[in-house]
PDB file of N, CA and C in Angstrom:
ATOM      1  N   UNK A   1     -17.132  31.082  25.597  1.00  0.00           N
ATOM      2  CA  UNK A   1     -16.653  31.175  26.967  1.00  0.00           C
ATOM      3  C   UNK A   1     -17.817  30.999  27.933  1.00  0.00           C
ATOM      4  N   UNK A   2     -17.611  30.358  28.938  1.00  0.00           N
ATOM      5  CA  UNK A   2     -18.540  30.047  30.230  1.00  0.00           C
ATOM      6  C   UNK A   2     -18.299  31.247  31.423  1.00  0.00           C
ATOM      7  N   UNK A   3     -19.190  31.418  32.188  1.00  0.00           N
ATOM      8  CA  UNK A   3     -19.199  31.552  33.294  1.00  0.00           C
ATOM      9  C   UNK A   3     -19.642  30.825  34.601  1.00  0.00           C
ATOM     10  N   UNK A   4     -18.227  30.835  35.753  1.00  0.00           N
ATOM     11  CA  UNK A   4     -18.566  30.054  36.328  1.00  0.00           C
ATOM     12  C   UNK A   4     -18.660  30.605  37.822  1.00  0.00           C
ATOM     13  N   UNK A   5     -20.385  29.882  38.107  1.00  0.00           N
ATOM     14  CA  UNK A   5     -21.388  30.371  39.011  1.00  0.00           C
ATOM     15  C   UNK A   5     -20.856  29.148  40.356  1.00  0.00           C
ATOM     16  N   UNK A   6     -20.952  29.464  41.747  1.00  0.00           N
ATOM     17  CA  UNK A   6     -21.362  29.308  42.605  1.00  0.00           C
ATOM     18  C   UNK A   6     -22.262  30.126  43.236  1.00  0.00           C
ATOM     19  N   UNK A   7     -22.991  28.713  43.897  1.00  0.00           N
ATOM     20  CA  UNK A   7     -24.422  29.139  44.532  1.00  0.00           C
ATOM     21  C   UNK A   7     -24.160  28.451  46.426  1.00  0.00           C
ATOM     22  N   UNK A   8     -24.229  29.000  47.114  1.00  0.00           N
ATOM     23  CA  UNK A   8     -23.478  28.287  48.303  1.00  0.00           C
ATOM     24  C   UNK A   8     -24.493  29.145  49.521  1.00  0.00           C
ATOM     25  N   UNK A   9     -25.633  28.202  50.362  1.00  0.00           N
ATOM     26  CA  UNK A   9     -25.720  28.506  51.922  1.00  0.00           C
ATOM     27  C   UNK A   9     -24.731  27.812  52.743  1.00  0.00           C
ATOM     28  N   UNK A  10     -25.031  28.524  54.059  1.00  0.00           N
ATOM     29  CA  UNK A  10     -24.935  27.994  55.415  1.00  0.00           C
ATOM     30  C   UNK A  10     -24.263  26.450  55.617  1.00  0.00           C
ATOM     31  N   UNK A  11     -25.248  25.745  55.020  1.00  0.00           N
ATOM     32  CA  UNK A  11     -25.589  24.802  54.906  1.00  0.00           C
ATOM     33  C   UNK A  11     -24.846  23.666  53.992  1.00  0.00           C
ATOM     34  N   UNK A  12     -24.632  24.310  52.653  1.00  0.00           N
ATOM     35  CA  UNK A  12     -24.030  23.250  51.667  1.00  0.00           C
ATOM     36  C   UNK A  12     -23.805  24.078  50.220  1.00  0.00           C
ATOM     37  N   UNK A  13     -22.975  23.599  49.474  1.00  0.00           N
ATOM     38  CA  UNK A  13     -22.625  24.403  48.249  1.00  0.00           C
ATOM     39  C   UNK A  13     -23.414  23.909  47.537  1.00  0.00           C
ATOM     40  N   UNK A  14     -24.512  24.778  46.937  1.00  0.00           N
ATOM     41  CA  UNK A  14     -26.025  23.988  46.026  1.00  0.00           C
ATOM     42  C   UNK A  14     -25.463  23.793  44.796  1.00  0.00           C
ATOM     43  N   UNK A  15     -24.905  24.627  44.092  1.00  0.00           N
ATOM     44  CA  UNK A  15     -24.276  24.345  42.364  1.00  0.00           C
ATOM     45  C   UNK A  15     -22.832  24.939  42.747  1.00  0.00           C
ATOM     46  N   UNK A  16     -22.034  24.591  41.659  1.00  0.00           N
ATOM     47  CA  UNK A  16     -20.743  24.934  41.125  1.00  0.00           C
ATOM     48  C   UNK A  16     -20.790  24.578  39.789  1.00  0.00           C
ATOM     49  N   UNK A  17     -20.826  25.190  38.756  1.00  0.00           N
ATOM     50  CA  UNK A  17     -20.841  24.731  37.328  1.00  0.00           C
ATOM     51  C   UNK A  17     -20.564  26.060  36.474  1.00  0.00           C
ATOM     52  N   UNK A  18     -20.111  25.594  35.067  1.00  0.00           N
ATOM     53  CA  UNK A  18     -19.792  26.425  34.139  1.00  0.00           C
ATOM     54  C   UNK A  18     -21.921  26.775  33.625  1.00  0.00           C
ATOM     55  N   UNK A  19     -21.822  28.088  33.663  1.00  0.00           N
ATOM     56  CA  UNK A  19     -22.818  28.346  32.582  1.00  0.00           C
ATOM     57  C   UNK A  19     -22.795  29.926  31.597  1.00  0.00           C
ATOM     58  N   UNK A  20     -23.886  30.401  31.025  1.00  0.00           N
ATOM     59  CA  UNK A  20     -23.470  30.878  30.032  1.00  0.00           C
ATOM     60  C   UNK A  20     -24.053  32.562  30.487  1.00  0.00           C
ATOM     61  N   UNK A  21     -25.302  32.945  31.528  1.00  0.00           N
ATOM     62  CA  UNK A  21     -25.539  33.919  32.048  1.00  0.00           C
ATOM     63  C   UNK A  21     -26.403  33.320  33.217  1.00  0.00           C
ATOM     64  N   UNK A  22     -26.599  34.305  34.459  1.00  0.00           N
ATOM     65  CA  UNK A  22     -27.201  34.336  35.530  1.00  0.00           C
ATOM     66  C   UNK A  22     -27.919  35.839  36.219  1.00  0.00           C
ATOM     67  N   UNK A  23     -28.989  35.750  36.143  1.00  0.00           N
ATOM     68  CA  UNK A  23     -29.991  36.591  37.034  1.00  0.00           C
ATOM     69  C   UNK A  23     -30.203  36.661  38.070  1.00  0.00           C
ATOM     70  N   UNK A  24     -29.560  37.678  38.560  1.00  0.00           N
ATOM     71  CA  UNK A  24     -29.891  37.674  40.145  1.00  0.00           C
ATOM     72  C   UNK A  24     -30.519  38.821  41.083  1.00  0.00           C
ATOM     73  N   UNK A  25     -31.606  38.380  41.811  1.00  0.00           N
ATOM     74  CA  UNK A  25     -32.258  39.597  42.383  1.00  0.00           C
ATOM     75  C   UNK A  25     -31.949  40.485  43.331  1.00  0.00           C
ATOM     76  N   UNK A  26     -30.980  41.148  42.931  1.00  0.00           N
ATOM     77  CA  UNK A  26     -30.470  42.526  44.011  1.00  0.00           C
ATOM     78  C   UNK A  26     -31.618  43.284  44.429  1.00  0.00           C
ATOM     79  N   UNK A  27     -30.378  43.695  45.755  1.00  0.00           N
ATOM     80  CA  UNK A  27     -31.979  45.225  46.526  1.00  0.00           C
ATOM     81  C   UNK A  27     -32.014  45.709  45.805  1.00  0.00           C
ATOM     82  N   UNK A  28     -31.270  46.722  44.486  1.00  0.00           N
ATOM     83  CA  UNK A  28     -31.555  47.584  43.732  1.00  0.00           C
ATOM     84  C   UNK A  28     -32.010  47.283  42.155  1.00  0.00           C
ATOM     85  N   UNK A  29     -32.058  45.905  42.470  1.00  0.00           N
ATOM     86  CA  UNK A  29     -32.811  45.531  41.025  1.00  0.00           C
ATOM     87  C   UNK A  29     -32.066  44.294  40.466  1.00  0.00           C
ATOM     88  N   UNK A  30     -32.786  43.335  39.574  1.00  0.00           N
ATOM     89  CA  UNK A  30     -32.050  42.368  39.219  1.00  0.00           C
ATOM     90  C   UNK A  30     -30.860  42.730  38.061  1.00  0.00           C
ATOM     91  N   UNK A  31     -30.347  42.049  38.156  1.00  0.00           N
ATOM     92  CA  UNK A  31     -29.169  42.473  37.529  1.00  0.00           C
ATOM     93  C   UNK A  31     -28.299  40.669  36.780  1.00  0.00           C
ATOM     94  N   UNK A  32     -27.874  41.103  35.206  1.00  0.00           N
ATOM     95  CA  UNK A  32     -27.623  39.556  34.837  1.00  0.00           C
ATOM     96  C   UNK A  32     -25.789  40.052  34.760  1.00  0.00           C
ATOM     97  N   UNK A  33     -25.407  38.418  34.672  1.00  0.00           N
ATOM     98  CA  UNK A  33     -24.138  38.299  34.905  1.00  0.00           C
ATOM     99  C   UNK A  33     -23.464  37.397  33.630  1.00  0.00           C
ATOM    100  N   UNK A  34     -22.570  37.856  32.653  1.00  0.00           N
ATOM    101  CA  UNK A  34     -22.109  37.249  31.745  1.00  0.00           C
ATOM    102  C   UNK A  34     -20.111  37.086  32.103  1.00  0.00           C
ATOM    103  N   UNK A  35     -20.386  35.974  31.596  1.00  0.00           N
ATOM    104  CA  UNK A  35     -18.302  35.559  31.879  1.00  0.00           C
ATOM    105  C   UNK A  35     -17.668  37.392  31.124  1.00  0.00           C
ATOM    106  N   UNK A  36     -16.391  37.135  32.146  1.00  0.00           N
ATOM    107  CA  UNK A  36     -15.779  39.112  31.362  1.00  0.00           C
ATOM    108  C   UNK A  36     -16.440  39.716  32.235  1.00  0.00           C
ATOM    109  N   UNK A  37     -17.325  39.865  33.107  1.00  0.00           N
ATOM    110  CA  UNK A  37     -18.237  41.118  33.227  1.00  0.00           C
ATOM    111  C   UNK A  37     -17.596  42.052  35.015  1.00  0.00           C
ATOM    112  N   UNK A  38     -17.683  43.133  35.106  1.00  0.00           N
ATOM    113  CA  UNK A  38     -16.764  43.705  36.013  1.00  0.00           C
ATOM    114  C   UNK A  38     -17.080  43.502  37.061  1.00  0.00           C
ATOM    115  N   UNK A  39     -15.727  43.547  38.027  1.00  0.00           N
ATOM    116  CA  UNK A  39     -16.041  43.267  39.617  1.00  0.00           C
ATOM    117  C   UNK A  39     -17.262  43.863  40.029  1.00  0.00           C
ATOM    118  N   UNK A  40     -18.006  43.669  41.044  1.00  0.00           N
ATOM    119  CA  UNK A  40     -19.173  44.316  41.147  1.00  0.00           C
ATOM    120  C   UNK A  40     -19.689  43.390  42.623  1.00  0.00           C
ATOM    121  N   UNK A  41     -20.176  43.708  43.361  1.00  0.00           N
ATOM    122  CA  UNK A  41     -21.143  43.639  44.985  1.00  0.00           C
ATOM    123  C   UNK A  41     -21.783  43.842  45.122  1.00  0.00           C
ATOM    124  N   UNK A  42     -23.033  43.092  45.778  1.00  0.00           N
ATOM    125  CA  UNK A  42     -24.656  43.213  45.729  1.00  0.00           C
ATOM    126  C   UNK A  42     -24.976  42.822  46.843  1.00  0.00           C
ATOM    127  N   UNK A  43     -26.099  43.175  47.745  1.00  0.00           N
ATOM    128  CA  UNK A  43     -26.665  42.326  48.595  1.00  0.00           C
ATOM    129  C   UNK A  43     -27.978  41.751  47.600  1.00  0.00           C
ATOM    130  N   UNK A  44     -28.361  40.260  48.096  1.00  0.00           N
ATOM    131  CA  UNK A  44     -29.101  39.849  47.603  1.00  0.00           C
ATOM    132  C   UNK A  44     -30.682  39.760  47.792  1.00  0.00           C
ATOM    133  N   UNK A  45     -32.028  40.297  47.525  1.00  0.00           N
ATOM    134  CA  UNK A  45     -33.553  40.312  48.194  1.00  0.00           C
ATOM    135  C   UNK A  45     -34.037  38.930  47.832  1.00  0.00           C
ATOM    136  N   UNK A  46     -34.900  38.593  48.747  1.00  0.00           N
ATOM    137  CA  UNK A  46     -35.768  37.624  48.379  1.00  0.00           C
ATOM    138  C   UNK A  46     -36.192  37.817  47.161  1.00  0.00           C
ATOM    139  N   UNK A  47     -36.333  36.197  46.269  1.00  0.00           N
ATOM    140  CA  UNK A  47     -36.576  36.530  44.715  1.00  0.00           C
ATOM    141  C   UNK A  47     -35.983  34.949  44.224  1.00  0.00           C
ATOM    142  N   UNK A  48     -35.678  34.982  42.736  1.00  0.00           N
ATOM    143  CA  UNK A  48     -35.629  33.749  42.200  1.00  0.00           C
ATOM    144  C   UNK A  48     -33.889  34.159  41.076  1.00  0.00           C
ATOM    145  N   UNK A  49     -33.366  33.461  41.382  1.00  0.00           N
ATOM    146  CA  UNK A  49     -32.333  33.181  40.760  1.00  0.00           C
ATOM    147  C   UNK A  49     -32.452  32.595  39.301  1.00  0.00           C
ATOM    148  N   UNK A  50     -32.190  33.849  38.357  1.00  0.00           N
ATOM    149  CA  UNK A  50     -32.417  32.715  36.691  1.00  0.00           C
ATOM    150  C   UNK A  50     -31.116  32.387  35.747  1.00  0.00           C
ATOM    151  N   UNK A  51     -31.092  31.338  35.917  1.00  0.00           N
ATOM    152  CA  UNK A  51     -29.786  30.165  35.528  1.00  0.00           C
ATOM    153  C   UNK A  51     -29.688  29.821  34.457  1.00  0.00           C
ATOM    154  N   UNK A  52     -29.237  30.617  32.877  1.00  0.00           N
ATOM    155  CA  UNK A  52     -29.276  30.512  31.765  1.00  0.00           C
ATOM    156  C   UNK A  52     -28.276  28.901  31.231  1.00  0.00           C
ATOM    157  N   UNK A  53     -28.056  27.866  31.055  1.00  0.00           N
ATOM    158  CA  UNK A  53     -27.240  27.513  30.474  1.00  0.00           C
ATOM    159  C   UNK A  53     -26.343  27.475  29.072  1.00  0.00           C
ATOM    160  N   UNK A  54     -27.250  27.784  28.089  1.00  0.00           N
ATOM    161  CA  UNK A  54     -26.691  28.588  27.067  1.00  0.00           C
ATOM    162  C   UNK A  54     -27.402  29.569  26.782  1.00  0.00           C
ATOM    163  N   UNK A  55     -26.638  30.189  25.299  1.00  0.00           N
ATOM    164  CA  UNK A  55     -27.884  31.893  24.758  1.00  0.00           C
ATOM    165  C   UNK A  55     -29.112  30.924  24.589  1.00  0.00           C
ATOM    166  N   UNK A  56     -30.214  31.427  24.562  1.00  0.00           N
ATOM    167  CA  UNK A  56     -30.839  31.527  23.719  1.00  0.00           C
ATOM    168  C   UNK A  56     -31.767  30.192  24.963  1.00  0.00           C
ATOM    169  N   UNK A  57     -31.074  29.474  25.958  1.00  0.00           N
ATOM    170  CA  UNK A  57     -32.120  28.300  26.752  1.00  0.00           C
ATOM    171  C   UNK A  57     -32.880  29.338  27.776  1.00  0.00           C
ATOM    172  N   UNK A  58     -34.013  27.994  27.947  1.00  0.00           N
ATOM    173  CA  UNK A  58     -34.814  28.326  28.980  1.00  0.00           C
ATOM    174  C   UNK A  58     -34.587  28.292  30.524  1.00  0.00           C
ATOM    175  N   UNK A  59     -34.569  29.434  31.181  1.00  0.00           N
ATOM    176  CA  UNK A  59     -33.866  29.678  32.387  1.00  0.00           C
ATOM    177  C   UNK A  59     -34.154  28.496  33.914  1.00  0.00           C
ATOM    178  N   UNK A  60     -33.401  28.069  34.290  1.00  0.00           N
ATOM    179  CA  UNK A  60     -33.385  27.477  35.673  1.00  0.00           C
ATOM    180  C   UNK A  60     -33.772  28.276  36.776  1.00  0.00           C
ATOM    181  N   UNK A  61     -34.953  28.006  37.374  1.00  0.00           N
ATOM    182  CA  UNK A  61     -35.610  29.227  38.524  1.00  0.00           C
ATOM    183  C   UNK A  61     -35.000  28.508  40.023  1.00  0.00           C
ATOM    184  N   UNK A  62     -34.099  28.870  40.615  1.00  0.00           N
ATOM    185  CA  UNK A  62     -33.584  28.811  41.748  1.00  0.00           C
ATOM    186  C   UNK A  62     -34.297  29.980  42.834  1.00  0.00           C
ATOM    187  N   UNK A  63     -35.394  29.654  43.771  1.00  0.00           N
ATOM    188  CA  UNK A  63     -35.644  30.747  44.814  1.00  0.00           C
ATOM    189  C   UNK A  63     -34.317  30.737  45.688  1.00  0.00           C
ATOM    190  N   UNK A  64     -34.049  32.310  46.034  1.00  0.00           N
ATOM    191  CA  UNK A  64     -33.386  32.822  47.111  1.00  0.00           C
ATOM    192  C   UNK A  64     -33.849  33.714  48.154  1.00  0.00           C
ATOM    193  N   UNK A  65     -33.222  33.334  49.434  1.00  0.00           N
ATOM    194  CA  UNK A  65     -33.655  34.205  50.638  1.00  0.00           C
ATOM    195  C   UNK A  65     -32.780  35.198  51.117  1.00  0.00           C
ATOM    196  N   UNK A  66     -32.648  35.875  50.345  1.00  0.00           N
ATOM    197  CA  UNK A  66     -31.500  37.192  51.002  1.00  0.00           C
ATOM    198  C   UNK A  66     -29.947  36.871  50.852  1.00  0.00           C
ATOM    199  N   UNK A  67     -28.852  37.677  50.983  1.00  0.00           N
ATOM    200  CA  UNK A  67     -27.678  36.952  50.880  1.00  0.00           C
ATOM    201  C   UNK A  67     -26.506  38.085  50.292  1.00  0.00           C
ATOM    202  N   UNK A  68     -25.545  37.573  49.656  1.00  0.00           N
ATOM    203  CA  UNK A  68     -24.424  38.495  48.860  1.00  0.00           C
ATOM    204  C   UNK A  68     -24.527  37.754  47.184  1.00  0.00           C
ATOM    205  N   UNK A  69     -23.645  38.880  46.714  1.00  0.00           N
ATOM    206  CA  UNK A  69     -23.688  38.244  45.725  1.00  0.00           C
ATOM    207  C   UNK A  69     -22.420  38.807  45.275  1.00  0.00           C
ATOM    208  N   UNK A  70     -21.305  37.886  44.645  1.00  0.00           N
ATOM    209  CA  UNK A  70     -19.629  38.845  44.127  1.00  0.00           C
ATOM    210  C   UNK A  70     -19.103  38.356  42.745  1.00  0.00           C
ATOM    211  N   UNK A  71     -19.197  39.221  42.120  1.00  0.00           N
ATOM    212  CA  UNK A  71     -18.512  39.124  40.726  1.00  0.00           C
ATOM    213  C   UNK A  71     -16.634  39.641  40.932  1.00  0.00           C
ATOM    214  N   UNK A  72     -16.202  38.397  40.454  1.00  0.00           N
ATOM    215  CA  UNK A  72     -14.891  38.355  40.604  1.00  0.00           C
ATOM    216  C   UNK A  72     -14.022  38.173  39.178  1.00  0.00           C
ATOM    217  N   UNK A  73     -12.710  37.819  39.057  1.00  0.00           N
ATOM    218  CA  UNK A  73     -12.446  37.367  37.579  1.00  0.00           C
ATOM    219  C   UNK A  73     -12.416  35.719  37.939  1.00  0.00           C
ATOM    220  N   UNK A  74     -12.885  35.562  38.925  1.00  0.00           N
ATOM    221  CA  UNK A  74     -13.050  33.989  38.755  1.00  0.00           C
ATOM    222  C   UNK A  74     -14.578  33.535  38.782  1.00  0.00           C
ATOM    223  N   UNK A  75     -15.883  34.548  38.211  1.00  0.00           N
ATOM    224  CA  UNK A  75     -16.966  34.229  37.926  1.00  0.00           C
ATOM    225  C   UNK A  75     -18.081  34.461  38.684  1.00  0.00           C
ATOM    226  N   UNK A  76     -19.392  34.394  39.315  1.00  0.00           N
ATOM    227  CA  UNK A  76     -19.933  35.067  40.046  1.00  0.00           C
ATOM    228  C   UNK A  76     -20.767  34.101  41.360  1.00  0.00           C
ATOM    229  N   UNK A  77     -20.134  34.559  42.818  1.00  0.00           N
ATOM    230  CA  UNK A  77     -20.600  33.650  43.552  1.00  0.00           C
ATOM    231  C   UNK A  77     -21.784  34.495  44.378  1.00  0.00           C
ATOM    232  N   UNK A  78     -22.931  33.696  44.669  1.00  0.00           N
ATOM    233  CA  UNK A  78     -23.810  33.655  45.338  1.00  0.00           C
ATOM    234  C   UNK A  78     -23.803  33.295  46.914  1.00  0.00           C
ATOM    235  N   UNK A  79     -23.883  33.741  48.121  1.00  0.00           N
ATOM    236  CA  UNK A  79     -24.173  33.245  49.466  1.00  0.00           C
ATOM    237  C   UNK A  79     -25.598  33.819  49.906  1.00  0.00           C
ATOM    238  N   UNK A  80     -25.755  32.804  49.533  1.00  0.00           N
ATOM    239  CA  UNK A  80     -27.719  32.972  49.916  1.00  0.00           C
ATOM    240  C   UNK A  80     -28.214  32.357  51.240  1.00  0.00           C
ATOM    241  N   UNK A  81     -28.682  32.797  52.222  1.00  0.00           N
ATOM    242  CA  UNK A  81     -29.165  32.487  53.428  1.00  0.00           C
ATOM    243  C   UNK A  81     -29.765  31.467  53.039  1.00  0.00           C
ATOM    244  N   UNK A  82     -30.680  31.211  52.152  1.00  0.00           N
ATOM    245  CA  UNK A  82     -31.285  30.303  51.866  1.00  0.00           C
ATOM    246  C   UNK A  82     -31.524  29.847  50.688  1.00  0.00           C
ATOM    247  N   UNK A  83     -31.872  28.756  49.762  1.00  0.00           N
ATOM    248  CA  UNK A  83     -32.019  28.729  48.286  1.00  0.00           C
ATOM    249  C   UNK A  83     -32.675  27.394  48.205  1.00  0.00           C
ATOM    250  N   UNK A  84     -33.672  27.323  47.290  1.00  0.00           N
ATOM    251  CA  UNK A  84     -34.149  25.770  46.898  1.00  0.00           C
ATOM    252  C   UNK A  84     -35.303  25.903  47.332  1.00  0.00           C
TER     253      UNK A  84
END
């Protein structure tokens, strides 16, 4: 099973894709995100977004500038003030 991530500023929707886990740097600490995993709300700190595509790959480093972050049953979206 996938999880599927949006990553979206201001500006433009940066990714939409199936992947397999995602790292993301909350105020209270980073925190990873697997498909299944419970509703949950974050604000987001400056920091780097890590973008697993499968177990076991080497992570995709996306910087972020502050933002939300929402785990839903439709997968976990990102609104980042800024990213890239």
């Amino acid at each position: 099973m996938a999880l599927h991530f949006e990553l979206v500023t201001p500006e433009k929707l940066v990714r939409s894709e199936e992947v397999y886990q995602v790292v993301v740097p909350g105020t209270d600490g980073d925190f990873g995100v697997l498909e299944g995993h419970a509703p949950f709300m974050s604000t987001v700190r400056d920091g780097a977004i890590q973008i697993f595509a499968s177990a076991g790959a080497a992570p995709e480093i996306i910087p972020v500038e502050g933002g939300f972050a929402e785990v839903n049953e439709k997968g976990l979206t990102v609104l980042a003030e800024k990213a890239g």
